[in-house]
N, C-alpha and C. Protein backbone atom coordinates (compact mmCIF):
# COMPACT_ATOMS: atom_id res chain seq x y z
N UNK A 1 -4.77 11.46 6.94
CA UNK A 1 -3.46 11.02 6.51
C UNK A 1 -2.81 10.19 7.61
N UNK A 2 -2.14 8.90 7.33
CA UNK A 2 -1.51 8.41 7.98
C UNK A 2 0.01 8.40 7.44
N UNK A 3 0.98 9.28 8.14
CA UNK A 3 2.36 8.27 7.95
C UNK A 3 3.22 7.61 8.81
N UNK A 4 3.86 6.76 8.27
CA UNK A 4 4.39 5.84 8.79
C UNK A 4 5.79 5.91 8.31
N UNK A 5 6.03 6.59 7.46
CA UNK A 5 7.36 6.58 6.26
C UNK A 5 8.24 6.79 7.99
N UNK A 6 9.85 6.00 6.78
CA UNK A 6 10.97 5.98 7.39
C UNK A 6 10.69 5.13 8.98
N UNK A 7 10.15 4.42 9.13
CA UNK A 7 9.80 3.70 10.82
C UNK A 7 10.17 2.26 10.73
N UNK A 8 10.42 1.61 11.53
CA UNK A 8 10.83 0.34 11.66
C UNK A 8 9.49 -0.42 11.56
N UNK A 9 8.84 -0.33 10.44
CA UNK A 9 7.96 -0.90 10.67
C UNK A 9 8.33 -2.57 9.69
N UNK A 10 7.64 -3.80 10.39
CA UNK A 10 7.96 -4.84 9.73
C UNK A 10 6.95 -5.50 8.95
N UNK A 11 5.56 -5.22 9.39
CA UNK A 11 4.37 -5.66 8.80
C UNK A 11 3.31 -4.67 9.23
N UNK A 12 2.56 -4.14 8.23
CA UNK A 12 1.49 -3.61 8.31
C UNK A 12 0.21 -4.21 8.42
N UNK A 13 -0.40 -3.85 9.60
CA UNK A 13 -1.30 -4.99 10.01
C UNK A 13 -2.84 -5.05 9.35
N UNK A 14 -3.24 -6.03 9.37
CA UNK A 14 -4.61 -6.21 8.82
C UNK A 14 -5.50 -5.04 8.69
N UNK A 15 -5.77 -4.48 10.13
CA UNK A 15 -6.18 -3.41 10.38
C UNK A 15 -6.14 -2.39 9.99
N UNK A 16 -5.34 -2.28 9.32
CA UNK A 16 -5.32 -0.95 7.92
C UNK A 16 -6.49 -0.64 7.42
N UNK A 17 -7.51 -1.62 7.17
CA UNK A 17 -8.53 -1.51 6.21
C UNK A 17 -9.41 -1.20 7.28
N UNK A 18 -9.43 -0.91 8.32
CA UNK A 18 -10.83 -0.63 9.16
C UNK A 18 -10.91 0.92 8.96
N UNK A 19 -9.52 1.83 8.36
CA UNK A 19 -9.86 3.10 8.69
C UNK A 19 -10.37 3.34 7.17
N UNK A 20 -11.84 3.05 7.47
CA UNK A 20 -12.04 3.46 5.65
C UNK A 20 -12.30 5.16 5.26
N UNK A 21 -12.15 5.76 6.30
CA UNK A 21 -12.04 7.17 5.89
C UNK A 21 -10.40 7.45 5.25
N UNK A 22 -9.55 6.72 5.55
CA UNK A 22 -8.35 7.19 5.11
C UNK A 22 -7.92 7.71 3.45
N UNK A 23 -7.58 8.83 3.03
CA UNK A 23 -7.04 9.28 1.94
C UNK A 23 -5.90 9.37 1.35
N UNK A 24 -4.67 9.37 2.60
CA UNK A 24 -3.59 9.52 2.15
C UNK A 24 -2.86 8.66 3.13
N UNK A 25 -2.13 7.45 2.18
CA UNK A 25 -1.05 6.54 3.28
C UNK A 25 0.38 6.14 2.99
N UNK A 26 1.24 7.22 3.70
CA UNK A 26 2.43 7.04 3.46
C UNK A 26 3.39 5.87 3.94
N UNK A 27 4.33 5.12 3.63
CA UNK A 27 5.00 3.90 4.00
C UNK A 27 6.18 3.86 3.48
N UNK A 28 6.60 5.03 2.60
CA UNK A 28 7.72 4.64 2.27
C UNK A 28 8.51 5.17 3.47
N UNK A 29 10.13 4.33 2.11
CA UNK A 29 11.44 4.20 3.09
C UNK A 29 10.91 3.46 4.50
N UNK A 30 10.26 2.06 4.31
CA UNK A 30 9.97 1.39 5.55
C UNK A 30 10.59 -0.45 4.26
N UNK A 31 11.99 -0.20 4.84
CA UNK A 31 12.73 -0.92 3.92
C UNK A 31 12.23 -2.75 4.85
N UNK A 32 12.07 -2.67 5.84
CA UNK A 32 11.62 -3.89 6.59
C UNK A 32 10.31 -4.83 6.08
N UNK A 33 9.24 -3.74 5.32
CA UNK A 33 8.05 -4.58 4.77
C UNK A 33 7.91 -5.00 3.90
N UNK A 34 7.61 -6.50 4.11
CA UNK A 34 7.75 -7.35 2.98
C UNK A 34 6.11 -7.64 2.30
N UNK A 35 5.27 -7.45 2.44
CA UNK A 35 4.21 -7.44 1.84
C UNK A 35 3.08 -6.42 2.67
N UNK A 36 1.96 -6.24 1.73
CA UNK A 36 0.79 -5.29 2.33
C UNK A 36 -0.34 -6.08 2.06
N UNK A 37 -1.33 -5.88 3.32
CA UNK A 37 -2.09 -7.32 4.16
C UNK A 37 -3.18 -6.76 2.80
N UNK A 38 -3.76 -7.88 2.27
CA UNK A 38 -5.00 -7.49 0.90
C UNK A 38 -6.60 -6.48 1.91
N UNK A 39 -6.21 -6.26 2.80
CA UNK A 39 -7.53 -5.35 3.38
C UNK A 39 -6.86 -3.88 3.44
N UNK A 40 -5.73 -3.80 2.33
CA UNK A 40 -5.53 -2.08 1.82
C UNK A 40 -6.40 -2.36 0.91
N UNK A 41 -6.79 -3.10 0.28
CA UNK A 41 -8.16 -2.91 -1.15
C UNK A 41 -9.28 -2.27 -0.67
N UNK A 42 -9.50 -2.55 0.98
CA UNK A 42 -11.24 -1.65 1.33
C UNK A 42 -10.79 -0.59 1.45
N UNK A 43 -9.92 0.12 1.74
CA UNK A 43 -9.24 1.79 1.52
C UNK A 43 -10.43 2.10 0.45
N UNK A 44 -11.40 2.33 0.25
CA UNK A 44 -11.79 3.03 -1.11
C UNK A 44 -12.10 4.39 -1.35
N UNK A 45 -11.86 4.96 0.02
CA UNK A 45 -11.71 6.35 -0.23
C UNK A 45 -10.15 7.18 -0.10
N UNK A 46 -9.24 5.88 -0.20
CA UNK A 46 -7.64 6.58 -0.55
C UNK A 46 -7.66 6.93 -1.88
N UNK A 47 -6.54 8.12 -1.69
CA UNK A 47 -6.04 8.74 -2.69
C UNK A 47 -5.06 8.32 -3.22
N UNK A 48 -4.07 8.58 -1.95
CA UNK A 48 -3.07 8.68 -2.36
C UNK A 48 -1.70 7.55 -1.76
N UNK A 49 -1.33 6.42 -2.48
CA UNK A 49 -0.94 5.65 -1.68
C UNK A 49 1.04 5.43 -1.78
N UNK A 50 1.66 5.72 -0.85
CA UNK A 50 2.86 6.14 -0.95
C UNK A 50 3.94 4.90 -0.71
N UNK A 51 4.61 3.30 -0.96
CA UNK A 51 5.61 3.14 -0.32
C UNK A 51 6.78 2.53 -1.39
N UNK A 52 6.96 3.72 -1.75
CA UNK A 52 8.32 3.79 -2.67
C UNK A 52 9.74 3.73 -1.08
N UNK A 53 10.69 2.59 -2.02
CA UNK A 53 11.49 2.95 -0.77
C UNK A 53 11.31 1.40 0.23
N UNK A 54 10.40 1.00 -0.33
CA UNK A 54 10.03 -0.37 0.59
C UNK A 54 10.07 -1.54 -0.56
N UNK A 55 11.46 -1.81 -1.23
CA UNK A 55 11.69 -2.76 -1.96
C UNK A 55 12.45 -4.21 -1.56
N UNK A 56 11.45 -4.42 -0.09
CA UNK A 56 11.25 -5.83 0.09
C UNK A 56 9.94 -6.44 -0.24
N UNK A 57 9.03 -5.57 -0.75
CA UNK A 57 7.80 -6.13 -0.80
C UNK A 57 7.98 -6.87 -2.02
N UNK A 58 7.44 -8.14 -2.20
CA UNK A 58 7.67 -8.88 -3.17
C UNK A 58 6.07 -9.09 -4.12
N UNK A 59 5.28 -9.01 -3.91
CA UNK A 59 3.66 -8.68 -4.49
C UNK A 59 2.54 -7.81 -3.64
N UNK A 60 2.16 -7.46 -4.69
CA UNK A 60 0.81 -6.15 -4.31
C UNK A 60 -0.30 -7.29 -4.18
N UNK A 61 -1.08 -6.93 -2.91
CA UNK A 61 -2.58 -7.46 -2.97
C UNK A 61 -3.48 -7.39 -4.47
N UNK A 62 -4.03 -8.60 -4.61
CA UNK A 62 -4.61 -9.04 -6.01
C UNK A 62 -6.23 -7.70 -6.34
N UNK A 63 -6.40 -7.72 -4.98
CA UNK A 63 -7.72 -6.37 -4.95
C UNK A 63 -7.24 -5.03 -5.70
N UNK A 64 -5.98 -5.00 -6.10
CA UNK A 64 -6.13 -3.17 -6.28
C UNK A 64 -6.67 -2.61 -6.46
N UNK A 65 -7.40 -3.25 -7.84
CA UNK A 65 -8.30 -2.58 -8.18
C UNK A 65 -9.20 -2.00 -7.90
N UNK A 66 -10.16 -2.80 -6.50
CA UNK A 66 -11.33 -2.05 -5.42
C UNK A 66 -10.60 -0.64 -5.04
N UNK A 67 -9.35 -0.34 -4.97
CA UNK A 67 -9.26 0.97 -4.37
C UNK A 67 -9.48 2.17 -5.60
N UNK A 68 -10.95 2.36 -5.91
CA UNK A 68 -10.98 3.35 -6.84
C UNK A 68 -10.76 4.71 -7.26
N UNK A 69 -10.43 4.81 -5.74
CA UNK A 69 -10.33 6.29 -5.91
C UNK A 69 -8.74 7.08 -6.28
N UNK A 70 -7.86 6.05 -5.85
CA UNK A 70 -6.50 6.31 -5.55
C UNK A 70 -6.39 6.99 -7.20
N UNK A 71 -5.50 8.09 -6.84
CA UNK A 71 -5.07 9.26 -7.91
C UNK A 71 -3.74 9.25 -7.69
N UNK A 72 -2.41 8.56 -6.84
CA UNK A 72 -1.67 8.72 -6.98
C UNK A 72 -0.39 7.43 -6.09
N UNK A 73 -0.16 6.56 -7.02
CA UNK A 73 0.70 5.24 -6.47
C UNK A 73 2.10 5.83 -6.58
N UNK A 74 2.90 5.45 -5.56
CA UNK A 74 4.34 5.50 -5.69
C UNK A 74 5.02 4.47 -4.60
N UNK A 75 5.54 3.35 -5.88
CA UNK A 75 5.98 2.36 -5.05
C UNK A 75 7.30 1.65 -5.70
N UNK A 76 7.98 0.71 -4.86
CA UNK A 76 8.99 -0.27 -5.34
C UNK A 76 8.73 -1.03 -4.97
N UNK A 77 8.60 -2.28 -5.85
CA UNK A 77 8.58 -3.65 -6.05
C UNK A 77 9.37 -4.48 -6.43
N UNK A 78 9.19 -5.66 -6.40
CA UNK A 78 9.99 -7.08 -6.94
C UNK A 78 9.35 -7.10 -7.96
N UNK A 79 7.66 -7.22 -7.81
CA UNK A 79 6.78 -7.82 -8.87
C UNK A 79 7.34 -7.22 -9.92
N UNK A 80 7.30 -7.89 -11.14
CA UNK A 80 7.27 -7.47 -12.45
C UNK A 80 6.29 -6.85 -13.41
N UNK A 81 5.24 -7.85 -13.35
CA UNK A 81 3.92 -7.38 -14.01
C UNK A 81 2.90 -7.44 -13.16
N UNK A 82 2.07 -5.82 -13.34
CA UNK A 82 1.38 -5.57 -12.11
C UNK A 82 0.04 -5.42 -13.07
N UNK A 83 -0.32 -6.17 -14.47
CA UNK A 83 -1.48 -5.85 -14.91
C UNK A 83 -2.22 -7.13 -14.59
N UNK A 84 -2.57 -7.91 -13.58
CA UNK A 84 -3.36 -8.62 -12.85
C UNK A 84 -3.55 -8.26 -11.49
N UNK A 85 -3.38 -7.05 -11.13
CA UNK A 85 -3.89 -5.60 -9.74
C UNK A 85 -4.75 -5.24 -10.43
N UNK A 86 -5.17 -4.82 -11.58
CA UNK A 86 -6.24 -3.62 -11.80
C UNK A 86 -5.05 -2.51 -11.94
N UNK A 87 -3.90 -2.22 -12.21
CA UNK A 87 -3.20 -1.03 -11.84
C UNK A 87 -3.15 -0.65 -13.08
């Protein structure tokens, strides 16, 4: 598990995707991030992906779909229609 919730965080870096053991990644209430870098798609052994609370992000990486395992999204967005993610 990684969290990050509630932190000044402004961009989540590329490097996200190197921890491919990760299952659970929290981010919300990180009201500063405006998008998530498309190498959260190699996550494929997350579960559970958390950043409700971070409604500056204005689009989800186009990969969602590669993250197959995820059993549980909770997020705020701009985007409108999220059925070109795989979601």
């Amino acid at each position: 598990m990684l969290d990050l919730s509630e932190s000044n965080l402004k961009v989540l870096h590329k490097w996200i995707g190197n921890l491919k053991h990760l299952r659970k990644l929290n981010i919300s209430n990180c009201p500063n991030i405006k998008k998530l870098p498309n190498s959260i798609c190699e996550l494929q052994k997350l579960q559970t992906l958390d950043f409700d609370g971070c409604d500056q992000i204005e689009e989800l990486p186009k990969d969602m779909r590669h993250v197959v395992n995820l059993r549980f999204l909770s997020l705020t967005t701009k985007q409108r229609d999220l059925r070109g993610h795989g979601l």
